[in-house]
C-alpha atoms as a PDB file:
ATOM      1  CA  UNK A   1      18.148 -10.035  32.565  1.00  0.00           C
ATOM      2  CA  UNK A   2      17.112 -13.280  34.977  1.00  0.00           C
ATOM      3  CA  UNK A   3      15.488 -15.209  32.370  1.00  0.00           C
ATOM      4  CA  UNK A   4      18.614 -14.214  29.297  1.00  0.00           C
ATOM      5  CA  UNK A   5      20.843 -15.801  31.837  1.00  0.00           C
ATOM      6  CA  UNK A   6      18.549 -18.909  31.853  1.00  0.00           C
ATOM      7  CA  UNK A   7      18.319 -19.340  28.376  1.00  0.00           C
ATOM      8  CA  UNK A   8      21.890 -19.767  27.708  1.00  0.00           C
ATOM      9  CA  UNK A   9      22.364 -22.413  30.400  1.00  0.00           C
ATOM     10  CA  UNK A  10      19.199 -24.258  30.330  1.00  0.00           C
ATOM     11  CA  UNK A  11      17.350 -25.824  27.364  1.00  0.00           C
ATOM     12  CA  UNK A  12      13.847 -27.035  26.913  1.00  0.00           C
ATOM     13  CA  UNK A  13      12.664 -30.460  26.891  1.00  0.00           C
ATOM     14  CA  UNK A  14      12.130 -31.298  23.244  1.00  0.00           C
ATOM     15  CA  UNK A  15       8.228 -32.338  22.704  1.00  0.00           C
ATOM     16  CA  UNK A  16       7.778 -36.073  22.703  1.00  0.00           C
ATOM     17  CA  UNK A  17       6.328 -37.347  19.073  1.00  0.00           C
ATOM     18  CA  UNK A  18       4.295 -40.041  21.234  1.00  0.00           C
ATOM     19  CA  UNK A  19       2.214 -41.385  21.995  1.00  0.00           C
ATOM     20  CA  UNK A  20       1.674 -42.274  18.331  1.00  0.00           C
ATOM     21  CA  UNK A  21      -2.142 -42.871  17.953  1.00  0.00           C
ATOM     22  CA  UNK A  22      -3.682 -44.121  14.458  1.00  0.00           C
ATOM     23  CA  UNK A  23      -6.464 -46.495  12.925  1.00  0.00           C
ATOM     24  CA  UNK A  24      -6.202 -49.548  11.462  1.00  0.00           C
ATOM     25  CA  UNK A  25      -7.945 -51.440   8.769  1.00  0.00           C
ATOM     26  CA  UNK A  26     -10.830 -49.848   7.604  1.00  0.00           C
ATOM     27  CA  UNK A  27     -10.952 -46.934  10.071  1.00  0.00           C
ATOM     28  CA  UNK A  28     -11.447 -49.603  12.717  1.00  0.00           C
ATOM     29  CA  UNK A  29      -9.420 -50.868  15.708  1.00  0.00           C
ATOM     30  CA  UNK A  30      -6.541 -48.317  16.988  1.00  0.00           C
ATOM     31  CA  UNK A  31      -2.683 -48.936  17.195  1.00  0.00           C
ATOM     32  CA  UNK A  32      -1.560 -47.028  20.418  1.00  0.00           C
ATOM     33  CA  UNK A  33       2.616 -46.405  19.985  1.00  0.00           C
ATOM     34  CA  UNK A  34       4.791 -45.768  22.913  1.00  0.00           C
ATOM     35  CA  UNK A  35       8.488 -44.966  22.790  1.00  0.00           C
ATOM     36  CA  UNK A  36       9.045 -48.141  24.470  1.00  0.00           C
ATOM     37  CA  UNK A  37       6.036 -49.955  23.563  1.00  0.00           C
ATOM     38  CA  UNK A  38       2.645 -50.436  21.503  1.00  0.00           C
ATOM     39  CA  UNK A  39      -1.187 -51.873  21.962  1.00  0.00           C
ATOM     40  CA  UNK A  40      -3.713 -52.018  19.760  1.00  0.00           C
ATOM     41  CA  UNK A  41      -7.209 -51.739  20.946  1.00  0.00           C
ATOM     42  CA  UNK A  42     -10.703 -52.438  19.808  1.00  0.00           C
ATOM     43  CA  UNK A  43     -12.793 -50.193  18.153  1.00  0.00           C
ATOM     44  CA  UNK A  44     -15.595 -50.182  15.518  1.00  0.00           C
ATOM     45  CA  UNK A  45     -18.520 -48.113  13.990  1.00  0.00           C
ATOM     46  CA  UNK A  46     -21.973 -49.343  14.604  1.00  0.00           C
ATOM     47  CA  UNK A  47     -24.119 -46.118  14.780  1.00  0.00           C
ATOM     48  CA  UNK A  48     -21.013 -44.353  16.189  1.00  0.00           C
ATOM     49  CA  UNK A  49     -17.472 -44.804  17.104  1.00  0.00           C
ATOM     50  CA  UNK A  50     -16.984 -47.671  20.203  1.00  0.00           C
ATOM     51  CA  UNK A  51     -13.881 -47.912  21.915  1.00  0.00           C
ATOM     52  CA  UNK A  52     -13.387 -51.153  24.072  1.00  0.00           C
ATOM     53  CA  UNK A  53     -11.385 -51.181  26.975  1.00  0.00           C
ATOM     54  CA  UNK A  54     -10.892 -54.691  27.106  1.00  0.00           C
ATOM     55  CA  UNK A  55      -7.426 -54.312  25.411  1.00  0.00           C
ATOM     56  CA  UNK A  56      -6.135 -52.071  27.813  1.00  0.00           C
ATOM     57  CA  UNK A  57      -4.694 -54.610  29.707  1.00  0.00           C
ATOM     58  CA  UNK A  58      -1.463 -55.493  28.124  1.00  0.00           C
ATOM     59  CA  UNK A  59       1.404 -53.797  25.763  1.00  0.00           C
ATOM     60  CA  UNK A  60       2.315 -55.636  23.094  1.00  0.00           C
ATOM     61  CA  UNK A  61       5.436 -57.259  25.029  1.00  0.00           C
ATOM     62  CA  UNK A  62       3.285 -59.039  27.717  1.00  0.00           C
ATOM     63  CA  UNK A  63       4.076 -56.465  30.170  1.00  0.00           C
ATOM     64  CA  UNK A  64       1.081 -55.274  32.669  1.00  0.00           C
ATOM     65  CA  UNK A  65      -0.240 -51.391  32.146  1.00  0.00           C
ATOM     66  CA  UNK A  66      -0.753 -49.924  35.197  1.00  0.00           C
ATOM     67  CA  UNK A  67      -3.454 -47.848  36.417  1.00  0.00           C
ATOM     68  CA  UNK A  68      -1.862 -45.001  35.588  1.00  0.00           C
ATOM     69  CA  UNK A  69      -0.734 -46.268  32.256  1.00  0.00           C
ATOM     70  CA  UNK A  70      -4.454 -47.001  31.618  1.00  0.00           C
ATOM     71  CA  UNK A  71      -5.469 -43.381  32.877  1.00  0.00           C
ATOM     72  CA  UNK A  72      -3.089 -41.601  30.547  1.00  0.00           C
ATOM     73  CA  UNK A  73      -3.908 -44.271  27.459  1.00  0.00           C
ATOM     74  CA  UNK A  74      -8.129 -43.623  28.230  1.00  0.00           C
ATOM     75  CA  UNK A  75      -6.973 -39.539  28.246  1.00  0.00           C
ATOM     76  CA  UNK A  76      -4.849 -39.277  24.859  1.00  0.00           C
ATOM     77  CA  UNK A  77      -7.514 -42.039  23.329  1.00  0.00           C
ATOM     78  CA  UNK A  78     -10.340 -39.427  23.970  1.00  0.00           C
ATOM     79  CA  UNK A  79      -8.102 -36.364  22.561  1.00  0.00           C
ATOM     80  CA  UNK A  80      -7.273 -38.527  19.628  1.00  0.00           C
ATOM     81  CA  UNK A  81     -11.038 -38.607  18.218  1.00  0.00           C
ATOM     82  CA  UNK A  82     -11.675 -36.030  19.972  1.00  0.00           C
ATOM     83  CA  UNK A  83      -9.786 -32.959  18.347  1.00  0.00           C
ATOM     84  CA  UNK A  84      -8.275 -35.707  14.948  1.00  0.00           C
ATOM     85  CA  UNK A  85     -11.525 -37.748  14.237  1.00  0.00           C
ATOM     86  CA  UNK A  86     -13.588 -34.691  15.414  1.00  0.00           C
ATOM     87  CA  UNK A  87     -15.961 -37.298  16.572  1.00  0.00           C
ATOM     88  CA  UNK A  88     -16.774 -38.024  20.518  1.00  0.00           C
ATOM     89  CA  UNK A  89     -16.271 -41.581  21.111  1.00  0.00           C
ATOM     90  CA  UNK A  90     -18.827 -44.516  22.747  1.00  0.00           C
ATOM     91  CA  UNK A  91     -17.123 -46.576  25.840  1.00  0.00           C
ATOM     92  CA  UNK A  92     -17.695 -49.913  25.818  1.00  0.00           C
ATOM     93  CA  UNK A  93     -17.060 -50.945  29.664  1.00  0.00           C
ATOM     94  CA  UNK A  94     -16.329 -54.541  28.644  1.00  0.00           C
ATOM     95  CA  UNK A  95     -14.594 -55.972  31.539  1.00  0.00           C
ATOM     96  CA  UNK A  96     -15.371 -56.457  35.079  1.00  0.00           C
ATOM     97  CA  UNK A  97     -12.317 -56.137  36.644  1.00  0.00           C
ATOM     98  CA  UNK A  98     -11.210 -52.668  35.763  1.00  0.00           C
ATOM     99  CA  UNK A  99     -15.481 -51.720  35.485  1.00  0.00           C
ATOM    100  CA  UNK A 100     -14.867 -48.646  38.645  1.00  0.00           C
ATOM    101  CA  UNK A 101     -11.523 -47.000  37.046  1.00  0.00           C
ATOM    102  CA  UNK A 102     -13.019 -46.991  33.227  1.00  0.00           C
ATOM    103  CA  UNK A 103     -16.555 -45.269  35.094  1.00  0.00           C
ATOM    104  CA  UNK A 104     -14.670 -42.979  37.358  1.00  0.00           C
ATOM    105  CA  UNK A 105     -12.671 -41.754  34.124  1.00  0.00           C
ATOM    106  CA  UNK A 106     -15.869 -41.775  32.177  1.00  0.00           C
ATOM    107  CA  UNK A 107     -16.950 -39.414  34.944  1.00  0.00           C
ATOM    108  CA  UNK A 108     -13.966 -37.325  34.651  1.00  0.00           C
ATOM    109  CA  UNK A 109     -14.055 -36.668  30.448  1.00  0.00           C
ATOM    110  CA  UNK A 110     -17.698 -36.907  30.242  1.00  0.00           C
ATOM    111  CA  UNK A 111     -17.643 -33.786  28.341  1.00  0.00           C
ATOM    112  CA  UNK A 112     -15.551 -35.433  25.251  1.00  0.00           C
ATOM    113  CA  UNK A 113     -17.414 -38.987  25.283  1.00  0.00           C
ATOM    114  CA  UNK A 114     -20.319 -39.662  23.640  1.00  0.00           C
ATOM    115  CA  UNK A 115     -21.825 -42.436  26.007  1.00  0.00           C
ATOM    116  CA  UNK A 116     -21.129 -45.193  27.922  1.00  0.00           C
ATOM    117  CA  UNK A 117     -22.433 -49.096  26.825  1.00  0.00           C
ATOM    118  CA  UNK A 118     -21.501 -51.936  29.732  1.00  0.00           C
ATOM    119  CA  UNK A 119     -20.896 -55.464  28.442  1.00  0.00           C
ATOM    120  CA  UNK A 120     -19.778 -58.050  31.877  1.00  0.00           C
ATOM    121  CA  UNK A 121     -17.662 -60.843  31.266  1.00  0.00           C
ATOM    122  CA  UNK A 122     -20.926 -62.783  32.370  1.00  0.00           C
ATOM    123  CA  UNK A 123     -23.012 -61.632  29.508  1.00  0.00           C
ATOM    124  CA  UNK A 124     -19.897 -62.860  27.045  1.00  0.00           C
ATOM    125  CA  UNK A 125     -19.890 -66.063  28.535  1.00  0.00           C
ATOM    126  CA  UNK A 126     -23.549 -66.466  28.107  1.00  0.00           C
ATOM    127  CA  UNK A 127     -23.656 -65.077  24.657  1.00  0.00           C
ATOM    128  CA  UNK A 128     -21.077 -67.752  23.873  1.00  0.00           C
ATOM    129  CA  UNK A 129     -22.784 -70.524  25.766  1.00  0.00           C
ATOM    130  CA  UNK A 130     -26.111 -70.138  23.976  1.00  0.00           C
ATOM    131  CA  UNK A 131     -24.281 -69.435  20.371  1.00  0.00           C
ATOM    132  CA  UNK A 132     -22.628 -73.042  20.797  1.00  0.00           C
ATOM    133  CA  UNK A 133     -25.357 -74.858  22.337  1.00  0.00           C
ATOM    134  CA  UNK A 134     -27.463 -73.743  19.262  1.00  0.00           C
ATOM    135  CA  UNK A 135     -24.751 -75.200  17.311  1.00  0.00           C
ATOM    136  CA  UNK A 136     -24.502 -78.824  19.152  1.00  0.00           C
ATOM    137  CA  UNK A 137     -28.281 -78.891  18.416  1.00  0.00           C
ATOM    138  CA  UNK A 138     -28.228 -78.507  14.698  1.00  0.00           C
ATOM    139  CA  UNK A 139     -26.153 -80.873  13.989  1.00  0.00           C
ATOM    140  CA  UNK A 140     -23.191 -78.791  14.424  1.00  0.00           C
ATOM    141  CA  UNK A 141     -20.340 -79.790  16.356  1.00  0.00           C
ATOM    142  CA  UNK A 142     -17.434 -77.929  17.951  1.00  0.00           C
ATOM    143  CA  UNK A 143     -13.557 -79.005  18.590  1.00  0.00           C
ATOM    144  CA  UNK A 144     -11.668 -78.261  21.324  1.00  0.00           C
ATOM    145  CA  UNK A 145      -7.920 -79.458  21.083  1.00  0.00           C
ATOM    146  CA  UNK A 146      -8.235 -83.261  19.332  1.00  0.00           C
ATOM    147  CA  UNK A 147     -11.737 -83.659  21.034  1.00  0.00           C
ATOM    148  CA  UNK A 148     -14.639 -83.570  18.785  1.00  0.00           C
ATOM    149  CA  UNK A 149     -18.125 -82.165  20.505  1.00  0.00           C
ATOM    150  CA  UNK A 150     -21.600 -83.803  18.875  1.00  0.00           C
ATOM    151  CA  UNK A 151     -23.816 -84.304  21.113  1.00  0.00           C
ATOM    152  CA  UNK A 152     -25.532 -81.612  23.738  1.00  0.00           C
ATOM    153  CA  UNK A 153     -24.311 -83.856  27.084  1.00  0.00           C
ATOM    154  CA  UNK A 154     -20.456 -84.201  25.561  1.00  0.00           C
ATOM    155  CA  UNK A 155     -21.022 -80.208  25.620  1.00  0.00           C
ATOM    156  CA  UNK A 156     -22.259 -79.334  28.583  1.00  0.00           C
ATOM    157  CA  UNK A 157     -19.061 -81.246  30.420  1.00  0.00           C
ATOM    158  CA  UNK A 158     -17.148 -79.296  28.270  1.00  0.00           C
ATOM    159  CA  UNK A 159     -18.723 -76.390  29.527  1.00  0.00           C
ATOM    160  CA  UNK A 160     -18.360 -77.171  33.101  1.00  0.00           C
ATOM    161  CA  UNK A 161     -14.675 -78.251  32.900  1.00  0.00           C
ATOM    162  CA  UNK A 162     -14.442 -74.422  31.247  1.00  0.00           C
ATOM    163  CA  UNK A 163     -16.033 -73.105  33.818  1.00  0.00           C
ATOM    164  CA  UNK A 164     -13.358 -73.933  36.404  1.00  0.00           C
ATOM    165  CA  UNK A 165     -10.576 -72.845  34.506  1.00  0.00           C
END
């Protein structure tokens, strides 16, 4: 008799429609919709689905996700291929910063992700060194703002001055 009484005076929460989860050009990349808010975040196939968490950083207006933002973003990212894509996703750990939340949630939904690649920020900015150095020395050169790099020792200051930023 309790619960009739309840029912007349009390109504239940409609089910939020988001998050709002879907892929982007060719099956790649994801668009991550909020009420209030969106993100899009890296992905790609290369011998199975990679997820980078790299993106998870920022919403679309600027504004800082939180840590728990980021936990419940990781979660509904996972359930997404998970039970839509009926594929486990690979996590690419691609940033140093936020390296012990993304393996501590790795830890947590191990069960619903494929594996886990690391990529530092060190190994991009060595990857990117070597890729324009290469350049410089064929002949190549590289512009930054209205100066024009040619020669392997304008580079390297260039580098160095990058560095510091």
């Amino acid at each position: 008799m309790l619960s009739f009484f309840r029912g007349l005076f009390t109504t239940k929460a409609a089910k939020s429609s988001f998050p709002k989860i879907s892929l982007g050009f060719r099956g790649e990349d994801l668009e991550y919709v909020t009420e209030n808010d969106s993100l899009y975040i890296s992905s790609t196939w290369i011998d199975g689905r990679r997820v980078f968490m790299d993106d998870i950083q920022k919403w679309k207006s600027s504004n800082i996700i939180t840590e728990f933002d980021k936990r419940v973003i990781f979660r509904d990212i996972l359930e997404f291929f998970n039970k839509k894509a009926k594929e486990k996703p690979i996590v690419v750990i691609n940033v140093d910063h936020d390296k012990e939340l993304w393996e501590e949630l790795c830890q947590e939904y191990k069960e619903q992700i494929s594996s886990v690649e690391y990529q530092s920020d060190k190994q991009k900015d060595q990857f990117a060194y070597d890729c324009m150095l290469d350049n410089i020395r064929r002949g190549g050169s590289l512009i930054d703002g209205n100066e024009i790099i040619t020669t392997e020792e304008q580079f390297l200051e260039y580098w160095k001055v990058r560095q510091k930023k």
